[in-house]
N, C-alpha and C. Protein backbone atom coordinates (compact mmCIF):
# COMPACT_ATOMS: atom_id res chain seq x y z
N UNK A 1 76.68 -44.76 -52.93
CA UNK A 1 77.19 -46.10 -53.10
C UNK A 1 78.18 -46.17 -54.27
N UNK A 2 77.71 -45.84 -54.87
CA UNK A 2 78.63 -45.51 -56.56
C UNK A 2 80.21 -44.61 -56.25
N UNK A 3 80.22 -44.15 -55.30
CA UNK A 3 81.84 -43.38 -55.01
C UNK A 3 82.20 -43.89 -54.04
N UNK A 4 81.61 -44.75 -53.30
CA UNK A 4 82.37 -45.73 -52.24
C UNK A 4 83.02 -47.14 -53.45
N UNK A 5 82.21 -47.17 -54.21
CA UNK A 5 82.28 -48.94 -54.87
C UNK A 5 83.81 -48.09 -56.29
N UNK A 6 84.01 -46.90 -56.75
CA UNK A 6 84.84 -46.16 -57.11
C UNK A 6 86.16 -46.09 -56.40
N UNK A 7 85.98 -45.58 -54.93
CA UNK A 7 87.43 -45.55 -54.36
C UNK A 7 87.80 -46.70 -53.86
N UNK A 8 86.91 -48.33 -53.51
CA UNK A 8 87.42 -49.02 -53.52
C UNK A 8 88.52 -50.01 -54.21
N UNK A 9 87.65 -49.39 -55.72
CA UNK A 9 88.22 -49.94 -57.01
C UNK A 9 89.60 -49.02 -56.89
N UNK A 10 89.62 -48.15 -57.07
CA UNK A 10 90.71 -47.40 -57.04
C UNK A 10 92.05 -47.76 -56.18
N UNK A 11 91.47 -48.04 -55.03
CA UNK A 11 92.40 -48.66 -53.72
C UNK A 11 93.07 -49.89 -54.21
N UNK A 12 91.84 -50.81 -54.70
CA UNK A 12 92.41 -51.85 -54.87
C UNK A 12 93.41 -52.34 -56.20
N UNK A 13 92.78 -51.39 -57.36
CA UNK A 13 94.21 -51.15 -59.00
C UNK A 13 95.23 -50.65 -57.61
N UNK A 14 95.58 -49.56 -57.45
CA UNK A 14 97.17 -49.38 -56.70
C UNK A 14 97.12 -49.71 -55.78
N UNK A 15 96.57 -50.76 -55.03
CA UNK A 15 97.46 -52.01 -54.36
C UNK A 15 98.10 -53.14 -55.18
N UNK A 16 96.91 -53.12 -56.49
CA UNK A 16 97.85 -54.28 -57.52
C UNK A 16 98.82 -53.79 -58.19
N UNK A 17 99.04 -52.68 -58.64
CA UNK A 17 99.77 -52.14 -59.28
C UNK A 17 101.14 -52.23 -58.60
N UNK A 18 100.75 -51.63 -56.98
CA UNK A 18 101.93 -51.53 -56.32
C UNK A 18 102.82 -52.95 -56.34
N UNK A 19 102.06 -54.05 -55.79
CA UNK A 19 102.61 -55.37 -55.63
C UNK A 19 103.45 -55.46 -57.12
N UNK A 20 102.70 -55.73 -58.37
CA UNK A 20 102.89 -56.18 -59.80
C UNK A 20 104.49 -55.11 -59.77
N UNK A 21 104.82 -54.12 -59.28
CA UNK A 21 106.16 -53.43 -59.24
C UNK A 21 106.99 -53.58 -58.40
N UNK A 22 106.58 -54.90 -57.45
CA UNK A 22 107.58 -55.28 -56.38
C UNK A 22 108.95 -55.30 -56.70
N UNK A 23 109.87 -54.52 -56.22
CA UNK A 23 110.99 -55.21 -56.36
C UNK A 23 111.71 -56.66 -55.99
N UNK A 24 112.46 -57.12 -57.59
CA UNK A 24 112.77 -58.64 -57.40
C UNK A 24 114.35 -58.59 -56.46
N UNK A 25 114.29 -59.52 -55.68
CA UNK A 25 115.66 -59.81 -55.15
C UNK A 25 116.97 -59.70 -56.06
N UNK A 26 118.24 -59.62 -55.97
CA UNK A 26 119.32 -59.63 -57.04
C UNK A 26 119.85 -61.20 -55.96
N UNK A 27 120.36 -62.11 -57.33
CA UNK A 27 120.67 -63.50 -56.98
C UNK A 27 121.48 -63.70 -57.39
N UNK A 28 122.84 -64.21 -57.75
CA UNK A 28 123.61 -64.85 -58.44
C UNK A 28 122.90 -65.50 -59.63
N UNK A 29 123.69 -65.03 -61.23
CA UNK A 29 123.23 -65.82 -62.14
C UNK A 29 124.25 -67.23 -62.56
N UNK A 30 125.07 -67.24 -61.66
CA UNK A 30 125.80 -68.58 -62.07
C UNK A 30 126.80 -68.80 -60.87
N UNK A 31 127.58 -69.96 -61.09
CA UNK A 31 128.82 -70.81 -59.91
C UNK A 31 130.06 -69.50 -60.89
N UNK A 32 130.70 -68.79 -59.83
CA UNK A 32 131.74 -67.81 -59.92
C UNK A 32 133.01 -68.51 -60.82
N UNK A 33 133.09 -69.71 -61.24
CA UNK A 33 134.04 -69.98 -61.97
C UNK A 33 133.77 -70.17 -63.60
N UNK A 34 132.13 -70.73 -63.39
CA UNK A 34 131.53 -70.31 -65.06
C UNK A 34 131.36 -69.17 -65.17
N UNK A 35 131.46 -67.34 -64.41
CA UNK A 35 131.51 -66.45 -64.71
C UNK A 35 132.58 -65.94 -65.25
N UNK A 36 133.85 -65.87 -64.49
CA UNK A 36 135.01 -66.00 -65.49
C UNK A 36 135.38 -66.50 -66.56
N UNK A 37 134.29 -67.54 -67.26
CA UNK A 37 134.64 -68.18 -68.36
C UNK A 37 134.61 -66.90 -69.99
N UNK A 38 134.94 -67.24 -70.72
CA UNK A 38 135.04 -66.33 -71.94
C UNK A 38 135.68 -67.30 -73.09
N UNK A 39 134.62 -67.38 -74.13
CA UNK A 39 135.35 -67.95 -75.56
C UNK A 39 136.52 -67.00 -76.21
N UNK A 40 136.91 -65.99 -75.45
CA UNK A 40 137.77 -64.94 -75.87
C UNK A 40 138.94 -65.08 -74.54
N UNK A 41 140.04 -65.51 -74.89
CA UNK A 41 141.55 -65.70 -73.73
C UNK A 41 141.73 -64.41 -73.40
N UNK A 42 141.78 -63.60 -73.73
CA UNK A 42 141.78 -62.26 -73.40
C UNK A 42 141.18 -61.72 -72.22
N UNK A 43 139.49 -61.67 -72.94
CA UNK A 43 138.60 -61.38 -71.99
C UNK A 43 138.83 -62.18 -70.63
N UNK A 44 138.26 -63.65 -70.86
CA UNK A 44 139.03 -64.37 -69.64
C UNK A 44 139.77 -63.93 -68.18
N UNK A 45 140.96 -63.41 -69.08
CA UNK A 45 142.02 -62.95 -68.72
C UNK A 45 142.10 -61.74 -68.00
N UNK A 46 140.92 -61.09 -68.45
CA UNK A 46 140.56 -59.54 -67.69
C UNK A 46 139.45 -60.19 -66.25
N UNK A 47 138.96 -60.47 -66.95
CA UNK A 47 137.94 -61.51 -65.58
C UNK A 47 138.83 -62.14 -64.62
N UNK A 48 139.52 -62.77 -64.71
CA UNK A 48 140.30 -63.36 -63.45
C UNK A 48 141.47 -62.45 -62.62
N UNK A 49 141.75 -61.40 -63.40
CA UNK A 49 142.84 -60.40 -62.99
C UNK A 49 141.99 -59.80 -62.17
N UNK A 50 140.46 -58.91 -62.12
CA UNK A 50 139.89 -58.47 -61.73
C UNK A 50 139.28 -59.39 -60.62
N UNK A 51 138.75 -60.51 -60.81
CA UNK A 51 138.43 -61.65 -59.32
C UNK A 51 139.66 -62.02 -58.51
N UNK A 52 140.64 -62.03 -59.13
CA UNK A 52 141.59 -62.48 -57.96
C UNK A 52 141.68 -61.35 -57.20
N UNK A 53 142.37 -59.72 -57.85
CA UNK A 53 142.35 -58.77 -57.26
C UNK A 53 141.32 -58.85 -55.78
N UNK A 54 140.38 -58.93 -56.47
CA UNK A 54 139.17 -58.45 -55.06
C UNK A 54 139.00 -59.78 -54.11
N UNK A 55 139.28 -60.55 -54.93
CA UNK A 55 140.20 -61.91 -53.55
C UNK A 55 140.99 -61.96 -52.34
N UNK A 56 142.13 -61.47 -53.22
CA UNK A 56 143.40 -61.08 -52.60
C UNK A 56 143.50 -60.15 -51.80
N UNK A 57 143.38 -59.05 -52.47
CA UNK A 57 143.92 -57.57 -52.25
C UNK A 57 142.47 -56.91 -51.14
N UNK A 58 141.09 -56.75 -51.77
CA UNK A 58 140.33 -56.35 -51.05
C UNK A 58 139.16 -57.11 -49.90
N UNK A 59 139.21 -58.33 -50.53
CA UNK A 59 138.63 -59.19 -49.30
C UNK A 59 139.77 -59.84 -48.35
N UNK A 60 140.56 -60.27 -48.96
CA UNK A 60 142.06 -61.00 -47.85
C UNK A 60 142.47 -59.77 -47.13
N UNK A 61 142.64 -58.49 -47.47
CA UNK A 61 143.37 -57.48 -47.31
C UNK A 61 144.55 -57.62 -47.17
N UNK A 62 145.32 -58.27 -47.97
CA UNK A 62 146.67 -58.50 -48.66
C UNK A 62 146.79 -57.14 -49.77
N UNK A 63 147.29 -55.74 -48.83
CA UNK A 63 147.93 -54.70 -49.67
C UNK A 63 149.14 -54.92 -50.16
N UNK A 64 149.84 -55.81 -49.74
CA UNK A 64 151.64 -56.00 -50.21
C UNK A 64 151.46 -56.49 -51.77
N UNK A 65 150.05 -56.66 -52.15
CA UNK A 65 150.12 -57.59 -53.68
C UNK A 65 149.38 -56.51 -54.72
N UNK A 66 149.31 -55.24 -53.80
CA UNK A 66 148.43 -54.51 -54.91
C UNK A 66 149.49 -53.97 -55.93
N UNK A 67 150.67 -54.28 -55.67
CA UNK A 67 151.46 -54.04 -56.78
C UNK A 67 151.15 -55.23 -58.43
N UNK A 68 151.06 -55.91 -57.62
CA UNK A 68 150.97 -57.42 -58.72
C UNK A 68 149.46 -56.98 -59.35
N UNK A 69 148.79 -56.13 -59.03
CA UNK A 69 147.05 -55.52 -59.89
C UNK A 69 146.89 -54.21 -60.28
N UNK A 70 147.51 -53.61 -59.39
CA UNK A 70 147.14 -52.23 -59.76
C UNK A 70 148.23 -51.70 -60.62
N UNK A 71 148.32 -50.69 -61.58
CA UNK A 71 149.28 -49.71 -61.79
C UNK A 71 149.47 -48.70 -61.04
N UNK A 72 150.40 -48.48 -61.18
CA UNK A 72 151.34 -47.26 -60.03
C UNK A 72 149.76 -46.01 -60.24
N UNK A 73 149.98 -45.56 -61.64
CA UNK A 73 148.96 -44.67 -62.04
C UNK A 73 147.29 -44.72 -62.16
N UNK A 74 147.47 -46.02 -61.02
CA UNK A 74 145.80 -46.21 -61.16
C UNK A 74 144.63 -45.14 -60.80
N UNK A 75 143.92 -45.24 -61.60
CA UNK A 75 143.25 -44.03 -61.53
C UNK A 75 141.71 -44.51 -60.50
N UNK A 76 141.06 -43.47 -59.68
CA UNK A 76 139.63 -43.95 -59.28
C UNK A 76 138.62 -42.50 -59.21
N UNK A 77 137.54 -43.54 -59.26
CA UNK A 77 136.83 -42.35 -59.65
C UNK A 77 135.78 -42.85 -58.26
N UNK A 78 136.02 -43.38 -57.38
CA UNK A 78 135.49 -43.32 -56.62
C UNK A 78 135.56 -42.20 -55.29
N UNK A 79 134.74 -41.13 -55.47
CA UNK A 79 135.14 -39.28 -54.24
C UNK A 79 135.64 -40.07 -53.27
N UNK A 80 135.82 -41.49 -52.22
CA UNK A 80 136.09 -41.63 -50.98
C UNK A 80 137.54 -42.93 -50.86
N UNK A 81 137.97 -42.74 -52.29
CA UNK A 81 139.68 -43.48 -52.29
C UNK A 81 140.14 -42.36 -53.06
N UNK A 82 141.36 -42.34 -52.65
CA UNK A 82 142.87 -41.68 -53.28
C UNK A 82 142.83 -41.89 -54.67
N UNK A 83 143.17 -41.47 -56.04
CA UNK A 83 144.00 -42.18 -57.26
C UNK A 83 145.49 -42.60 -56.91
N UNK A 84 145.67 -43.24 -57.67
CA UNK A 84 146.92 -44.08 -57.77
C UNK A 84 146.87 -45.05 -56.46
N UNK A 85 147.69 -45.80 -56.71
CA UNK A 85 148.40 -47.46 -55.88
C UNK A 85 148.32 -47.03 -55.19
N UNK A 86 149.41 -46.08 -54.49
CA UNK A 86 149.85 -45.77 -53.37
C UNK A 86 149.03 -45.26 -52.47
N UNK A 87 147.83 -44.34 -52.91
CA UNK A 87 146.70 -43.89 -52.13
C UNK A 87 145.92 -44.55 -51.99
N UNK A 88 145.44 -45.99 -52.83
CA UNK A 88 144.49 -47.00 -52.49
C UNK A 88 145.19 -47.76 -51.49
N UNK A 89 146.71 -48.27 -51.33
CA UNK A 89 147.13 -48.84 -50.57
C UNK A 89 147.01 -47.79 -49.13
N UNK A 90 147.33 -46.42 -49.02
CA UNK A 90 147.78 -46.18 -47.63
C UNK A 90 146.24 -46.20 -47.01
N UNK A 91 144.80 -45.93 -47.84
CA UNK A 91 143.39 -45.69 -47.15
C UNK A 91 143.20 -47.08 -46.65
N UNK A 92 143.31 -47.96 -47.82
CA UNK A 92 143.36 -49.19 -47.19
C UNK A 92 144.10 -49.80 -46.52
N UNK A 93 144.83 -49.55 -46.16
CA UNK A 93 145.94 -49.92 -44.76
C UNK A 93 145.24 -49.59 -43.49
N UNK A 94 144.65 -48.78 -43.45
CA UNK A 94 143.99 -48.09 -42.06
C UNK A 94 143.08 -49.11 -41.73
N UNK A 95 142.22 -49.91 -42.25
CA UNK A 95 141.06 -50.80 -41.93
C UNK A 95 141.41 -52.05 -42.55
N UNK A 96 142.00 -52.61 -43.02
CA UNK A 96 142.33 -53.90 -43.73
C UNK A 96 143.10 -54.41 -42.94
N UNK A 97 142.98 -55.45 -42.78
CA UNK A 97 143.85 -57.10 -41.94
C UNK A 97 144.14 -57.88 -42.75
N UNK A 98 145.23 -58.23 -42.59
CA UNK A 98 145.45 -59.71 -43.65
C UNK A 98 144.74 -60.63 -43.17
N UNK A 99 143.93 -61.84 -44.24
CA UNK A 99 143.20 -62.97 -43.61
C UNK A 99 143.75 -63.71 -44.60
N UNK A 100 143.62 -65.20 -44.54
CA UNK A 100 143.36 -66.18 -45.72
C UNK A 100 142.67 -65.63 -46.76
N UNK A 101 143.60 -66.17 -47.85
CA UNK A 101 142.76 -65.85 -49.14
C UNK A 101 142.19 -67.28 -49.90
N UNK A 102 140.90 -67.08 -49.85
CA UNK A 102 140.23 -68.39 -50.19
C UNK A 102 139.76 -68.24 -51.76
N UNK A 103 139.19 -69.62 -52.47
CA UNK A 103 139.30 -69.66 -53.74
C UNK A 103 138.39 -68.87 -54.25
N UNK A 104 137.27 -68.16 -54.13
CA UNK A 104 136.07 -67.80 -54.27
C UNK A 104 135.69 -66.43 -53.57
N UNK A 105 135.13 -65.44 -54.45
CA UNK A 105 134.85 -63.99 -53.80
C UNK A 105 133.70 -64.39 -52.40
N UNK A 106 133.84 -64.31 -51.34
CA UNK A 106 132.78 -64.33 -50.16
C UNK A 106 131.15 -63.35 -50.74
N UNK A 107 131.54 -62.00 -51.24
CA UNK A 107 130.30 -61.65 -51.76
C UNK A 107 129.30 -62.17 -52.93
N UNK A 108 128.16 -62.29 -52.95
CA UNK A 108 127.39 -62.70 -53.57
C UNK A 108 127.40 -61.89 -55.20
N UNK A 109 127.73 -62.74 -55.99
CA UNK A 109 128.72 -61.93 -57.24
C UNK A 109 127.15 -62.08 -57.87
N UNK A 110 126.74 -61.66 -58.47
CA UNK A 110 125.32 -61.45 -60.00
C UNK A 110 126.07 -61.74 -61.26
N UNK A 111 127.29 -61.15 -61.23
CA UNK A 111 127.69 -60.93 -63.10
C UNK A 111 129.22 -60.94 -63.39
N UNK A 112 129.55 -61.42 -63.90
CA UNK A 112 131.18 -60.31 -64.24
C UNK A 112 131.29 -60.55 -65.73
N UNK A 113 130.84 -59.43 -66.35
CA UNK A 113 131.38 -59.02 -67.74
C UNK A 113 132.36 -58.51 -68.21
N UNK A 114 132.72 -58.82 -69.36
CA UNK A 114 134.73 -58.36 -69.80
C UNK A 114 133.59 -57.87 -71.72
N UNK A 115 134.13 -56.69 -72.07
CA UNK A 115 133.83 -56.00 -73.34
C UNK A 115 135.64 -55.61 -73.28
N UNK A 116 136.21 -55.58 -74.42
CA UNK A 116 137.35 -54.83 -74.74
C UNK A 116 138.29 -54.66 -73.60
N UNK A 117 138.76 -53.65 -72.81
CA UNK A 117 139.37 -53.71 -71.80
C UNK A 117 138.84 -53.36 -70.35
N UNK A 118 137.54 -53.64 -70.62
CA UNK A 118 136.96 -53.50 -69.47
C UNK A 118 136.12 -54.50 -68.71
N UNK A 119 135.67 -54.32 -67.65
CA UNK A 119 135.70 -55.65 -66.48
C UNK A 119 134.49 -54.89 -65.69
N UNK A 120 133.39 -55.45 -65.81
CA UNK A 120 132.57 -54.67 -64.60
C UNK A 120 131.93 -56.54 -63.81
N UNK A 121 132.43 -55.97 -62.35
CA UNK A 121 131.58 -56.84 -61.72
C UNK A 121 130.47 -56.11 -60.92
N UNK A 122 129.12 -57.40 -60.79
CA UNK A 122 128.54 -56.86 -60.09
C UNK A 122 127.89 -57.91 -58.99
N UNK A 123 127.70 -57.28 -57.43
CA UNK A 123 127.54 -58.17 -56.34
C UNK A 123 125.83 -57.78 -55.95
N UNK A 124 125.46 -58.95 -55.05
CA UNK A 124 124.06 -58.67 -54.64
C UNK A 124 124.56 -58.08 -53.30
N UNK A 125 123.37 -57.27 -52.76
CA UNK A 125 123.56 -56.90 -51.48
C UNK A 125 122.58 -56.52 -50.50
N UNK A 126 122.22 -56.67 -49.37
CA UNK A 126 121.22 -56.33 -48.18
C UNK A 126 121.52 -55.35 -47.73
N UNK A 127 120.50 -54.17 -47.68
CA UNK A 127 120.62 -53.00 -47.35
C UNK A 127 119.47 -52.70 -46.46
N UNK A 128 119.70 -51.94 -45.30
CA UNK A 128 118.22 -50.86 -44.72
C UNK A 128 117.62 -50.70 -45.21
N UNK A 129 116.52 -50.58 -44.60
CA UNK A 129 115.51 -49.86 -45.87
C UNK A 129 114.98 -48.26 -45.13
N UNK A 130 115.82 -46.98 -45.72
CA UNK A 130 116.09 -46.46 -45.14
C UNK A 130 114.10 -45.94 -44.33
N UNK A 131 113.12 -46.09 -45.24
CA UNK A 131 111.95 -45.87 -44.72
C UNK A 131 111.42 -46.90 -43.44
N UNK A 132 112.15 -47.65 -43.34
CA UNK A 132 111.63 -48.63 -42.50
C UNK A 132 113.08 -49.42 -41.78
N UNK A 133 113.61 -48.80 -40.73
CA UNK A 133 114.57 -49.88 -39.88
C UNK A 133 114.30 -51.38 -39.08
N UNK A 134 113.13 -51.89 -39.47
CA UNK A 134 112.76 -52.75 -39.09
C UNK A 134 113.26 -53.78 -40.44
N UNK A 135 113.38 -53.37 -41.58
CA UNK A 135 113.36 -54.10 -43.26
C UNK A 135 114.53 -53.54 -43.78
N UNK A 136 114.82 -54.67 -44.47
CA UNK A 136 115.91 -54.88 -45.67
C UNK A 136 115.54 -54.95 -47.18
N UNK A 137 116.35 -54.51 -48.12
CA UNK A 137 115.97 -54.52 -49.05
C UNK A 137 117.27 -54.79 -50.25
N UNK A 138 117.41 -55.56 -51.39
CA UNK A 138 118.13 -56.30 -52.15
C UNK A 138 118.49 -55.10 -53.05
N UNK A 139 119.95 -54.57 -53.71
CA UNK A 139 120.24 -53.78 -54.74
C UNK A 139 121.50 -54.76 -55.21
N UNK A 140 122.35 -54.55 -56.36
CA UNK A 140 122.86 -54.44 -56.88
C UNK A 140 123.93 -53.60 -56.81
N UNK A 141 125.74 -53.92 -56.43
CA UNK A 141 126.59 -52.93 -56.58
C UNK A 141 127.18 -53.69 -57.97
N UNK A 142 127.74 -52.46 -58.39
CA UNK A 142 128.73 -52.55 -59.52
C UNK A 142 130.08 -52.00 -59.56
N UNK A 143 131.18 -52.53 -60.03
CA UNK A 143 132.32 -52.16 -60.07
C UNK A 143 132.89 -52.21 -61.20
N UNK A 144 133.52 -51.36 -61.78
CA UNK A 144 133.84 -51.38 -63.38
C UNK A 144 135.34 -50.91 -63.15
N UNK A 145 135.82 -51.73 -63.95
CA UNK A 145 137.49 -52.08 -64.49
C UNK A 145 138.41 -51.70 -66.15
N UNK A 146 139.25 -50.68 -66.07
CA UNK A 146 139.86 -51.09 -67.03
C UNK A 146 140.98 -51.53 -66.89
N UNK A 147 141.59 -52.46 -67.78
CA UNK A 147 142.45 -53.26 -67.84
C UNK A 147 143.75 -52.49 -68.61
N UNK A 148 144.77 -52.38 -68.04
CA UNK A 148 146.12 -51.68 -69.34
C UNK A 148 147.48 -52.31 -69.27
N UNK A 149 147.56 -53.17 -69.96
CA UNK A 149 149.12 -53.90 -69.98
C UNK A 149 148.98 -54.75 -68.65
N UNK A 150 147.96 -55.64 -68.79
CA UNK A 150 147.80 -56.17 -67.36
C UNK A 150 147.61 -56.21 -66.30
N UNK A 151 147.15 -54.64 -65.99
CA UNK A 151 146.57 -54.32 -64.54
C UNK A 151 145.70 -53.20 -65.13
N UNK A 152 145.18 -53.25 -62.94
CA UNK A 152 144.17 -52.50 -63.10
C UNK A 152 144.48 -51.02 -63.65
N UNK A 153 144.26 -50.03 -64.26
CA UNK A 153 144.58 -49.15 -64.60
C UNK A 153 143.75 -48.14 -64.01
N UNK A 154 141.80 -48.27 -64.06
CA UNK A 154 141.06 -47.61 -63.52
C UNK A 154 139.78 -47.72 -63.05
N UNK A 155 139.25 -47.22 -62.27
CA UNK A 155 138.08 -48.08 -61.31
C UNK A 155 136.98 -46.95 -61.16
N UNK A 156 136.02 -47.43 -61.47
CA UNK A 156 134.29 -46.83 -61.19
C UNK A 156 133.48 -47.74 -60.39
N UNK A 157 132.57 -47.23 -59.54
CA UNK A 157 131.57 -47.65 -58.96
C UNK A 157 130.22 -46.86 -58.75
N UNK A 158 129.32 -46.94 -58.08
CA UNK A 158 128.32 -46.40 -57.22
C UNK A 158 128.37 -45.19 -56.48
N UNK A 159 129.53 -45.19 -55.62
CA UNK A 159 129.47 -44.95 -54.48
C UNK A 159 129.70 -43.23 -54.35
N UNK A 160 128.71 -42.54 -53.60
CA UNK A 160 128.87 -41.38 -53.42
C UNK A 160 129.47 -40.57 -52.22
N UNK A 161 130.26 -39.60 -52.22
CA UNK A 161 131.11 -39.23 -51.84
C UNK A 161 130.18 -39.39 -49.56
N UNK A 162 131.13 -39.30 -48.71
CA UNK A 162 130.66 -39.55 -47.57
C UNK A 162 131.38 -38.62 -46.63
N UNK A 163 130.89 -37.95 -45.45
CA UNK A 163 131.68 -36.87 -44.28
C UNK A 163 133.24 -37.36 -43.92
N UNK A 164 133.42 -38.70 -44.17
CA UNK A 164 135.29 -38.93 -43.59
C UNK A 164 135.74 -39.17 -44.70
């Protein structure tokens, strides 16, 4: 009786344990126009260069304006885009449509922080759950920005390299 009333106990700490480590959803912490805000014009200023960009250029798929964000020499450190303009513009030419560009990023934004010349946003997102195709599960992407003489200069993310 005493090692049955043991592994029950046992069962039942890591079922609580497990729950008490649930992962929390990622939500928006604010309305996308108090995120751009900054007591610093500067910073500001890196925040909205970086939201319009992904407005414009990567949700509208308006490539004719990635001149007006990117530098010629933009650099990425993402393995599955080109560096420079011209190689973010020709990958993205292949799958991008021009649409309306509306006032507000469509993805579910969490954050956008500006430190010095840099800009990281970050979006919520629904993913597989690759143990279970029946379930979804909430992460966090991030995108990080530096800013140089007014454009984008260079870009980090997540994302690991893929077969195409």
């Amino acid at each position: 009786m005493n090692k049955k009333f043991i592994l029950l106990f046992v069962v039942i700490i890591a079922l609580c344990a497990n729950n008490s480590f649930a992962q929390l959803a990622s939500v928006p912490l604010a309305s996308q126009k108090i995120l751009l805000q900054s007591s610093d014009p500067k910073l500001a200023a890196n925040k909205k260069l970086v939201y319009d960009c992904w407005r414009e250029v990567l949700e509208a798929g308006h490539l004719e304006l990635a001149d007006k964000y990117l530098a010629e020499t933009y650099m990425q450190h993402n393995p599955n885009v080109p560096t420079g303009r011209k190689g973010f513009v020709e990958l993205f030419s292949k799958f991008a449509q021009p649409k309306p560009i509306v006032d507000t990023i469509k993805a579910p934004i969490v954050a956008i922080v500006a430190e010095g010349d840099l800009v990281v946003i970050s979006f919520a997102g629904k993913f597989p759950d690759p143990a279970d195709s029946t379930k979804t599960y909430t992460s966090t992407w991030f995108d990080m920005f530096r800013i140089e003489n007014g454009k984008l200069a260079e870009h980090w993310d997540g994302a690991q390299k893929t077969k195409n």
